[in-house]
N, C-alpha and C. Protein backbone atom coordinates (compact mmCIF):
# COMPACT_ATOMS: atom_id res chain seq x y z
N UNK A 1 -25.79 -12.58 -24.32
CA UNK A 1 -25.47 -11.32 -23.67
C UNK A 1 -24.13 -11.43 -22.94
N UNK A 2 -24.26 -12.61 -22.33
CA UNK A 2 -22.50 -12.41 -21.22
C UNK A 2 -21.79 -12.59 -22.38
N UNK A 3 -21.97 -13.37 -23.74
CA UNK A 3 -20.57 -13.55 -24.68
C UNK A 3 -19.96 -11.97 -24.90
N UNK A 4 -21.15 -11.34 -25.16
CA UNK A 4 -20.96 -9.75 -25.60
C UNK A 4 -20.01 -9.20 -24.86
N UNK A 5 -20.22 -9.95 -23.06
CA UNK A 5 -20.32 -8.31 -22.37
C UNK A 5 -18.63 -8.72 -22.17
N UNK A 6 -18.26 -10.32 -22.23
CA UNK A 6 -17.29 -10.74 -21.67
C UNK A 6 -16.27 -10.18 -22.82
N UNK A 7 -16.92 -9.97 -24.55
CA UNK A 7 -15.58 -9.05 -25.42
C UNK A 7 -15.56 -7.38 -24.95
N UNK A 8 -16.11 -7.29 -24.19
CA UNK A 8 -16.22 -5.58 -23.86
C UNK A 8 -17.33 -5.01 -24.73
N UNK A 9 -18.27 -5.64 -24.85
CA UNK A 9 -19.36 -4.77 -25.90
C UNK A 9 -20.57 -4.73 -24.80
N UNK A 10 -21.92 -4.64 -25.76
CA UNK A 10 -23.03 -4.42 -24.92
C UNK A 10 -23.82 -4.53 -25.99
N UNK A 11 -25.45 -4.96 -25.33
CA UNK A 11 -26.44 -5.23 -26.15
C UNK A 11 -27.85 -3.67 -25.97
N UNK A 12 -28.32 -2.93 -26.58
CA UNK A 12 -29.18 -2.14 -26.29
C UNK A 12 -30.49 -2.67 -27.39
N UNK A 13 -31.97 -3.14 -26.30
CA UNK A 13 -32.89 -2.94 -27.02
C UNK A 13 -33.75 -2.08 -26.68
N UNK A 14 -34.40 -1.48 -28.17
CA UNK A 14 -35.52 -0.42 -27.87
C UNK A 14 -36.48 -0.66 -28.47
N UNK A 15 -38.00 -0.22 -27.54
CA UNK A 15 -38.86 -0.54 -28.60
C UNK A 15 -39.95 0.36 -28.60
N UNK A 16 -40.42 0.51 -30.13
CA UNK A 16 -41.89 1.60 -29.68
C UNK A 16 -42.87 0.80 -30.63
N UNK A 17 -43.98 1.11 -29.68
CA UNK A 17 -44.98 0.63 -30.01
C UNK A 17 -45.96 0.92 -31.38
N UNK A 18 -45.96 -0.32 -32.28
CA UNK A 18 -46.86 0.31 -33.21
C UNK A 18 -44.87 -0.10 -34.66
N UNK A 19 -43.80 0.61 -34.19
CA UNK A 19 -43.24 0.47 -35.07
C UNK A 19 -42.30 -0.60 -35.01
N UNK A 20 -41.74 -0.93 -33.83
CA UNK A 20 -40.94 -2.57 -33.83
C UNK A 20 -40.35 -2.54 -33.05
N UNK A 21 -38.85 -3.30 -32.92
CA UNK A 21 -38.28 -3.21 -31.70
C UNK A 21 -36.53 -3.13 -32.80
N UNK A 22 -35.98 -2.83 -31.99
CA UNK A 22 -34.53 -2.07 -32.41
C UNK A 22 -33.19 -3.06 -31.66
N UNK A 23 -32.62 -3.43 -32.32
CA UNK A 23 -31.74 -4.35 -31.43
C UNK A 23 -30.34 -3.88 -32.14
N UNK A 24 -29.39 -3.45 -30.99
CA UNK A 24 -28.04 -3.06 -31.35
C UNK A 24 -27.09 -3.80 -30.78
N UNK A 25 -26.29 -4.85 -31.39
CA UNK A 25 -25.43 -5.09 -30.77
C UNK A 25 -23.52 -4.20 -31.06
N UNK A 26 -23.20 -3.58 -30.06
CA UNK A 26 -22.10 -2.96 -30.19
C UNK A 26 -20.77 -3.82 -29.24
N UNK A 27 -19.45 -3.74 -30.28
CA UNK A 27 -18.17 -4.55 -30.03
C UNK A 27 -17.27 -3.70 -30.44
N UNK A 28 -16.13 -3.52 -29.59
CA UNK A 28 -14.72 -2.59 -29.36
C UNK A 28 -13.99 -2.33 -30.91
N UNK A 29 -14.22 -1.78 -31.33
CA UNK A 29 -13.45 -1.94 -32.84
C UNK A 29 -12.10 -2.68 -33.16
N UNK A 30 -11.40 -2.93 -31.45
CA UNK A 30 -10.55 -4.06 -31.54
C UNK A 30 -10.70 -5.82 -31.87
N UNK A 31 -11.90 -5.77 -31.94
CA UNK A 31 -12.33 -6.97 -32.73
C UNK A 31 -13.29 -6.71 -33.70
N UNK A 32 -12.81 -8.03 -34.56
CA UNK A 32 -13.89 -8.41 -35.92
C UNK A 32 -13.88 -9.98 -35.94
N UNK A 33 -14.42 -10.13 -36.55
CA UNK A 33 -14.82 -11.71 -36.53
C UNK A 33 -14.44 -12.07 -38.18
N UNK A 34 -13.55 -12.76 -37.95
CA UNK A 34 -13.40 -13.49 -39.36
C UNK A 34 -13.98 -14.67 -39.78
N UNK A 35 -13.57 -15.01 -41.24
CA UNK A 35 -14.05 -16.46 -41.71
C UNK A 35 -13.24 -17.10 -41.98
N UNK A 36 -12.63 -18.66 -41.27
CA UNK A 36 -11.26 -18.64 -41.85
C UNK A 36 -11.17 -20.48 -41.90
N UNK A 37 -9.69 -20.38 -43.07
CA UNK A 37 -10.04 -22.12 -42.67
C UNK A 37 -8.71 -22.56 -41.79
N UNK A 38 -9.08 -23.44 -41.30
CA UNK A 38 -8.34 -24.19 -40.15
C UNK A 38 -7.56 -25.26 -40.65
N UNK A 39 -6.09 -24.91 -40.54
CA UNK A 39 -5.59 -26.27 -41.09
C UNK A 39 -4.10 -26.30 -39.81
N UNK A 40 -3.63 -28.17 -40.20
CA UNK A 40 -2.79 -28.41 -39.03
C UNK A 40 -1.79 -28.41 -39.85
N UNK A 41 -0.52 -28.00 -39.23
CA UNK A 41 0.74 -28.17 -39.59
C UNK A 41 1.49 -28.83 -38.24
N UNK A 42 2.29 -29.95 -38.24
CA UNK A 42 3.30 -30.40 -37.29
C UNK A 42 2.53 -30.29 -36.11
N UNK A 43 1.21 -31.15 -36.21
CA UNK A 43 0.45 -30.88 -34.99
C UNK A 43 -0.67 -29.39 -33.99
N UNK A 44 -0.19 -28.40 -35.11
CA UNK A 44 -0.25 -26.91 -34.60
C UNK A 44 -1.32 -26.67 -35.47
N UNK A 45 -2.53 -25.78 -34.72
CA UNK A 45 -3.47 -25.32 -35.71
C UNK A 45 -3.49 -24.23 -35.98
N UNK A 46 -3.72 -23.73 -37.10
CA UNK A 46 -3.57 -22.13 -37.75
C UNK A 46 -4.91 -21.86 -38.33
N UNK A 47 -5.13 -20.62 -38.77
CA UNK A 47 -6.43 -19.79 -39.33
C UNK A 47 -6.10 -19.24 -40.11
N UNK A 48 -6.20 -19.36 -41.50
CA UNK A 48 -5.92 -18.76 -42.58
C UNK A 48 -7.35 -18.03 -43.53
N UNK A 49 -7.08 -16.33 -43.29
CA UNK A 49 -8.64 -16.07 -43.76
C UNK A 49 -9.16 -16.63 -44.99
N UNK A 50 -9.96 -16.98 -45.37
CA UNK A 50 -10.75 -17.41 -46.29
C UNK A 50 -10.77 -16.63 -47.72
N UNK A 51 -10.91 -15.40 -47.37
CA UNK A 51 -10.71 -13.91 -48.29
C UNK A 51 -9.20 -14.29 -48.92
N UNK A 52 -8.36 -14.96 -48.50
CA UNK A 52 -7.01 -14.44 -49.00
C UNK A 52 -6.80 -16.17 -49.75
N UNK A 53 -7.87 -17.37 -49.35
CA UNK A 53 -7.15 -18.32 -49.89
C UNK A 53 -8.34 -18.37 -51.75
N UNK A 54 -7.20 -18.68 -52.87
CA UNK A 54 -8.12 -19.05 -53.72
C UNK A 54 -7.73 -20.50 -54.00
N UNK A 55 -7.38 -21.16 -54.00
CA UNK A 55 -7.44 -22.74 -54.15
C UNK A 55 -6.70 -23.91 -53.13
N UNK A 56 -7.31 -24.97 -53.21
CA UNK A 56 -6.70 -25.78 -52.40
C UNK A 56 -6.50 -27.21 -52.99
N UNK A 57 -5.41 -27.45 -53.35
CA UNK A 57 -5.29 -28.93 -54.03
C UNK A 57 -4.15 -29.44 -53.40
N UNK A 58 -4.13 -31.10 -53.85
CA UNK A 58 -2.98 -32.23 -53.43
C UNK A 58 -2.05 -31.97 -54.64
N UNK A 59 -0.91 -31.92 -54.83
CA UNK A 59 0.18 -31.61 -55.90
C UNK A 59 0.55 -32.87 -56.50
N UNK A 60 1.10 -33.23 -57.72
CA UNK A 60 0.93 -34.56 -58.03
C UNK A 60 2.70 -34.60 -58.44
N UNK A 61 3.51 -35.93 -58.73
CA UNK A 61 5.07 -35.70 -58.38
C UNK A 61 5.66 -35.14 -59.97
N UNK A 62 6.28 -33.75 -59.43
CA UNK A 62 6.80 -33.28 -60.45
C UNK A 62 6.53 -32.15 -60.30
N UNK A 63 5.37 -31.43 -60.05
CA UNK A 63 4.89 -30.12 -59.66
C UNK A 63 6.11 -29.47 -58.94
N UNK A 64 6.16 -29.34 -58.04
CA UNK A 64 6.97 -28.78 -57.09
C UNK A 64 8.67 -29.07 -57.92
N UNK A 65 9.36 -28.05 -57.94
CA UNK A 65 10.90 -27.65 -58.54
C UNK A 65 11.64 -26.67 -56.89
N UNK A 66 12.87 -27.29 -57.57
CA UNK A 66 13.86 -26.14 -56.75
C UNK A 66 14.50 -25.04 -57.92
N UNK A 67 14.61 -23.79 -56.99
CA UNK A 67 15.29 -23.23 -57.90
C UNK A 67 16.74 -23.09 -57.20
N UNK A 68 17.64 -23.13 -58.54
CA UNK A 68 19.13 -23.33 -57.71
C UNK A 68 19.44 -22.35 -56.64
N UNK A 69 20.47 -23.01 -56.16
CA UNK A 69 20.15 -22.26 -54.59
C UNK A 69 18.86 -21.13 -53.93
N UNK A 70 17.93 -21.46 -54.23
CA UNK A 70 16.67 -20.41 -53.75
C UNK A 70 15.34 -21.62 -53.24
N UNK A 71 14.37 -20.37 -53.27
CA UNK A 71 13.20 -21.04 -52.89
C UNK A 71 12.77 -22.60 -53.63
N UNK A 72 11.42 -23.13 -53.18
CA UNK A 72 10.86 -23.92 -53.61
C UNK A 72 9.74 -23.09 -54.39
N UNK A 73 9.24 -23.48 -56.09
CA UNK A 73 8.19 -22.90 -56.09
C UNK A 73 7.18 -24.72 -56.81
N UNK A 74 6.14 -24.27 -56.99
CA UNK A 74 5.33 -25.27 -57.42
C UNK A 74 4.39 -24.68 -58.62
N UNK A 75 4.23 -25.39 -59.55
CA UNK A 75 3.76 -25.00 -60.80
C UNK A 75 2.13 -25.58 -61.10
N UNK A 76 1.39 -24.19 -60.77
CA UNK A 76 -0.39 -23.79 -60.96
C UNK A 76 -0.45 -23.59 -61.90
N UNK A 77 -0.63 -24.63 -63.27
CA UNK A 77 -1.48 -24.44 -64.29
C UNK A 77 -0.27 -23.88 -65.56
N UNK A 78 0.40 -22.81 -65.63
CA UNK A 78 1.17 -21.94 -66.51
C UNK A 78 1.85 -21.34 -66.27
N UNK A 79 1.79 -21.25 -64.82
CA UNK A 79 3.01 -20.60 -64.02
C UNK A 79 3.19 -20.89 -62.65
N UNK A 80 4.39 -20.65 -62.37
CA UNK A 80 5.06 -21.10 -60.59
C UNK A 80 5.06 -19.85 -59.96
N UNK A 81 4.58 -20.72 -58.92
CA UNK A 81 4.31 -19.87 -57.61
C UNK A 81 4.98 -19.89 -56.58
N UNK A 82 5.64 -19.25 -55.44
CA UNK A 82 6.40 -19.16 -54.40
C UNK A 82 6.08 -20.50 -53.54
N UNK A 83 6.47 -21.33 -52.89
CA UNK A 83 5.97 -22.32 -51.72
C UNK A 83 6.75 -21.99 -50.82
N UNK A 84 5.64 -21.69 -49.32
CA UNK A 84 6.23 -21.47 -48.13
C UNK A 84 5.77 -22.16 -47.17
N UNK A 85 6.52 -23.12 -46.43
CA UNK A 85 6.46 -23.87 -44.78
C UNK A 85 6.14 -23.42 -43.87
N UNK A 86 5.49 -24.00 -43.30
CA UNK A 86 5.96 -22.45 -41.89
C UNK A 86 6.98 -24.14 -40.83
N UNK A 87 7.13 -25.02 -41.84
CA UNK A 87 8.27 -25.14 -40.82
C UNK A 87 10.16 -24.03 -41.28
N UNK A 88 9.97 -23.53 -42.35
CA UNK A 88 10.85 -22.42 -42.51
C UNK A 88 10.90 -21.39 -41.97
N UNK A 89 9.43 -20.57 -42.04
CA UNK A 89 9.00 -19.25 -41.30
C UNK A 89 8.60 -19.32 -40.12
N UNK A 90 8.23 -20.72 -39.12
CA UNK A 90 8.01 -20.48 -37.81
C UNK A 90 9.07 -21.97 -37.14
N UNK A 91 9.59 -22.45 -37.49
CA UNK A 91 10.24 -23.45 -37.05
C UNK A 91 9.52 -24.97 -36.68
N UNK A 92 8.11 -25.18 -37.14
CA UNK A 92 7.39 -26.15 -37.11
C UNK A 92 7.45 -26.86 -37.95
N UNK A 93 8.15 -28.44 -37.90
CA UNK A 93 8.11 -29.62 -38.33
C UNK A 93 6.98 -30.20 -38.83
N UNK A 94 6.74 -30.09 -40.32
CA UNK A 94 5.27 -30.28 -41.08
C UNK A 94 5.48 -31.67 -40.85
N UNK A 95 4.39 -32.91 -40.62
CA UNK A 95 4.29 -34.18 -40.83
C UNK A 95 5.15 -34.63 -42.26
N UNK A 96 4.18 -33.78 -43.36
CA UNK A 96 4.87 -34.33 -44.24
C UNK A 96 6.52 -34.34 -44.78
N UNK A 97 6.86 -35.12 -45.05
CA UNK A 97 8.25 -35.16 -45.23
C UNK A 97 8.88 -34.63 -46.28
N UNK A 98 7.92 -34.13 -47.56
CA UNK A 98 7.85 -33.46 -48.99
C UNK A 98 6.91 -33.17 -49.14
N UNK A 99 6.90 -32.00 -49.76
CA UNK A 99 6.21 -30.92 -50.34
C UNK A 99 4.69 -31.90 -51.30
N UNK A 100 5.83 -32.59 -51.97
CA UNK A 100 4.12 -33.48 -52.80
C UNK A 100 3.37 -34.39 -52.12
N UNK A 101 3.48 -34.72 -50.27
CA UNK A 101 2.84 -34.95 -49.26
C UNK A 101 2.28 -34.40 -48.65
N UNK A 102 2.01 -32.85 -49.33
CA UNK A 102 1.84 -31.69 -48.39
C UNK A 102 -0.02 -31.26 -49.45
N UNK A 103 -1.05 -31.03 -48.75
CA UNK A 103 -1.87 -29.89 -49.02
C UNK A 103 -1.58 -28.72 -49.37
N UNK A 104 -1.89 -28.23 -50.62
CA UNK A 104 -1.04 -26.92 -51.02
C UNK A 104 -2.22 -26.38 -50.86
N UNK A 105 -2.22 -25.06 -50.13
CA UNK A 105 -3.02 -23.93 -50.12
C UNK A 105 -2.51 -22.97 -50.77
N UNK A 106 -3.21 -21.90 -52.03
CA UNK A 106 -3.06 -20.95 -52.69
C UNK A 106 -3.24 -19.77 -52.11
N UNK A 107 -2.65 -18.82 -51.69
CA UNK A 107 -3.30 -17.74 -51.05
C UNK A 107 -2.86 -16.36 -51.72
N UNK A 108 -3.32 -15.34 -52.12
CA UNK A 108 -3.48 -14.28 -52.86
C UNK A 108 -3.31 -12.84 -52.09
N UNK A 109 -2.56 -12.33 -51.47
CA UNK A 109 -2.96 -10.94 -50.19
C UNK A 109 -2.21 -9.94 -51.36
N UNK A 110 -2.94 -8.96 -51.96
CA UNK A 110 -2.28 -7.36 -52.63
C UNK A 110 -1.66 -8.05 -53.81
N UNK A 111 -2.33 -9.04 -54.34
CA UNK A 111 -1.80 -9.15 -55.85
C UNK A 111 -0.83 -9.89 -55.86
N UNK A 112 0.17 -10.58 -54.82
CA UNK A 112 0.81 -12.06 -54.62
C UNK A 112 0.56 -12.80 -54.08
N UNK A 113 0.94 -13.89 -55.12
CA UNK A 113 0.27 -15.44 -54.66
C UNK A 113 1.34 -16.09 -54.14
N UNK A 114 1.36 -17.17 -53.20
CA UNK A 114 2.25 -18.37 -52.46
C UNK A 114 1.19 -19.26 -52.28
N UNK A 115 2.09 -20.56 -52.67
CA UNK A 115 1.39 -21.76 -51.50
C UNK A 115 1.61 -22.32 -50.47
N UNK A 116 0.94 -22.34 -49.60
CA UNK A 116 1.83 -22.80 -48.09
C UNK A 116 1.37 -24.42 -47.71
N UNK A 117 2.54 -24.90 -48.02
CA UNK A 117 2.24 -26.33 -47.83
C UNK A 117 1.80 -27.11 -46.21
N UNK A 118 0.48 -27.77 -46.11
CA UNK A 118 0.26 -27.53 -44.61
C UNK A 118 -0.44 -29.69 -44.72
N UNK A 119 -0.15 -30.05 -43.47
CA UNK A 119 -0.53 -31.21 -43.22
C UNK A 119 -2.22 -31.82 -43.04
N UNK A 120 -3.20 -30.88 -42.85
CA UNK A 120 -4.75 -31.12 -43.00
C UNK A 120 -5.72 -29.95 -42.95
N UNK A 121 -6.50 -30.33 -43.80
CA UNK A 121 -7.53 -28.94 -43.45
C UNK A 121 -8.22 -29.37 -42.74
N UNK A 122 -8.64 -28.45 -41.59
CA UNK A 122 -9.71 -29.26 -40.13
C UNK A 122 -11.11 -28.82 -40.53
N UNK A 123 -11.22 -27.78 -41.17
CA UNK A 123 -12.32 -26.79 -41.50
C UNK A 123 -12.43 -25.03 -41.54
N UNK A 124 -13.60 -25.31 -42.06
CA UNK A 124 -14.10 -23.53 -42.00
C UNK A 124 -14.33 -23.28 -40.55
N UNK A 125 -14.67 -22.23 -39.96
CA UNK A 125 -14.94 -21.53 -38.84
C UNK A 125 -14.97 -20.07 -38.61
N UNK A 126 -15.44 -19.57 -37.64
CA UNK A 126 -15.39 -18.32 -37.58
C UNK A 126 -14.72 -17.72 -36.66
N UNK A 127 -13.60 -16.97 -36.38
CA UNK A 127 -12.83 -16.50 -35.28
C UNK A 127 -13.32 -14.99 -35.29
N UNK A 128 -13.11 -14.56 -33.85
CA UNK A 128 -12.69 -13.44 -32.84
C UNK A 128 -11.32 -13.53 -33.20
N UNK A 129 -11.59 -11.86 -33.83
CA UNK A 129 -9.82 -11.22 -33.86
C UNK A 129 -9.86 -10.70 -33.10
N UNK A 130 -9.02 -10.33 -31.90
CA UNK A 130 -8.76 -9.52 -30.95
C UNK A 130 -7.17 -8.48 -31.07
N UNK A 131 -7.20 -7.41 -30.88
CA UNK A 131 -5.82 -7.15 -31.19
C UNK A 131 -4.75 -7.39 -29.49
N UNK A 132 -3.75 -7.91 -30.44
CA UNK A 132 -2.66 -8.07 -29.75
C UNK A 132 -2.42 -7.23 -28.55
N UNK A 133 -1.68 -7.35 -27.66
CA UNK A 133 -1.07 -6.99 -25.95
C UNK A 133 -0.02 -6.09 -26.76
N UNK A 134 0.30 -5.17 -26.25
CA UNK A 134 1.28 -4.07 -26.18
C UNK A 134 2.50 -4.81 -26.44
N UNK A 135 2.90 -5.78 -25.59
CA UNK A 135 4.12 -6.47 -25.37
C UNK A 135 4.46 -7.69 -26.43
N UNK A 136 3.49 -7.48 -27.50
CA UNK A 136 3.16 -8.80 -28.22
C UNK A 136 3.15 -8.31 -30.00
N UNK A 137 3.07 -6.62 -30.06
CA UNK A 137 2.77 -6.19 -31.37
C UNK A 137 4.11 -6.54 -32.22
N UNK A 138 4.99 -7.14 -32.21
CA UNK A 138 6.38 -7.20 -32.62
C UNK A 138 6.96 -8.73 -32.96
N UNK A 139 5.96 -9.24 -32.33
CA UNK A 139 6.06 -10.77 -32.99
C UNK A 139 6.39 -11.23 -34.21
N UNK A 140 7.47 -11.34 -35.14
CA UNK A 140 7.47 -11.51 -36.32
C UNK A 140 6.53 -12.94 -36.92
N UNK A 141 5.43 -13.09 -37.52
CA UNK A 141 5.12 -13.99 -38.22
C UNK A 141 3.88 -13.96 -37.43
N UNK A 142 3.53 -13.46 -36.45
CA UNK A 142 2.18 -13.44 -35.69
C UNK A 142 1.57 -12.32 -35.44
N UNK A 143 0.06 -12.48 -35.83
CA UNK A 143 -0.84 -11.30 -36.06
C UNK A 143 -2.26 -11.19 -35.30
């Protein structure tokens, strides 16, 4: 009950006799609870929903190409896919020192795929989304 009351929700039970008892738990539509997996990059832990990842493998040497002056992509099966750092997109120093040292996560959001190369998976879990502070909706790369 205090976890409830402390996200701003509330618990109502009712009961009648003869037919059962009624249990509602209600939460701010500013949260949902996700399913997500937990992995470390450069020491830093992230939540990546579960819904959006479809595979997770170690890359073996050769996979991973540059394209001249452009991205990195890495090659799933019959075709290459985008690879993204977030020591590129957030400025965090991955342990690994190359990409084929790296855990490639596959992730899929509206019909494009990337892999984001990340240093360990810690696990599954379940998070509280809460939405962001007024002063905070503008964060590029944070949601």
């Amino acid at each position: 009950v205090r976890n409830v009351q402390a996200l701003g929700g509330n618990i109502d039970v009712s009961s009648r006799n003869g037919v059962g008892t009624a249990i509602a738990i209600r939460l701010p539509l500013t949260l949902a609870i996700l399913e997500g997996m937990t992995v470390e990059i450069g020491g830093e832990s992230f939540i990546i929903p579960l819904s959006f990842i479809s595979e997770a493998f170690l890359p073996q040497a050769g996979q991973v190409k540059s394209i001249a002056s452009g991205p990195q992509v890495i090659q799933i099966r019959d075709s290459y896919v985008p690879l993204l750092t977030l020591e590129h997109l957030l400025h965090i120093r991955a342990s690994a020192a190359q990409p084929e040292d790296a855990i490639m996560i596959v992730v899929e959001v509206e019909g494009r795929r990337a892999a984001l190369a990340v240093d360990r998976l810690l696990g599954q879990q379940q998070v509280v989304i809460k939405s962001l502070e007024a002063n905070y909706r503008r964060v590029p790369g944070i949601a």
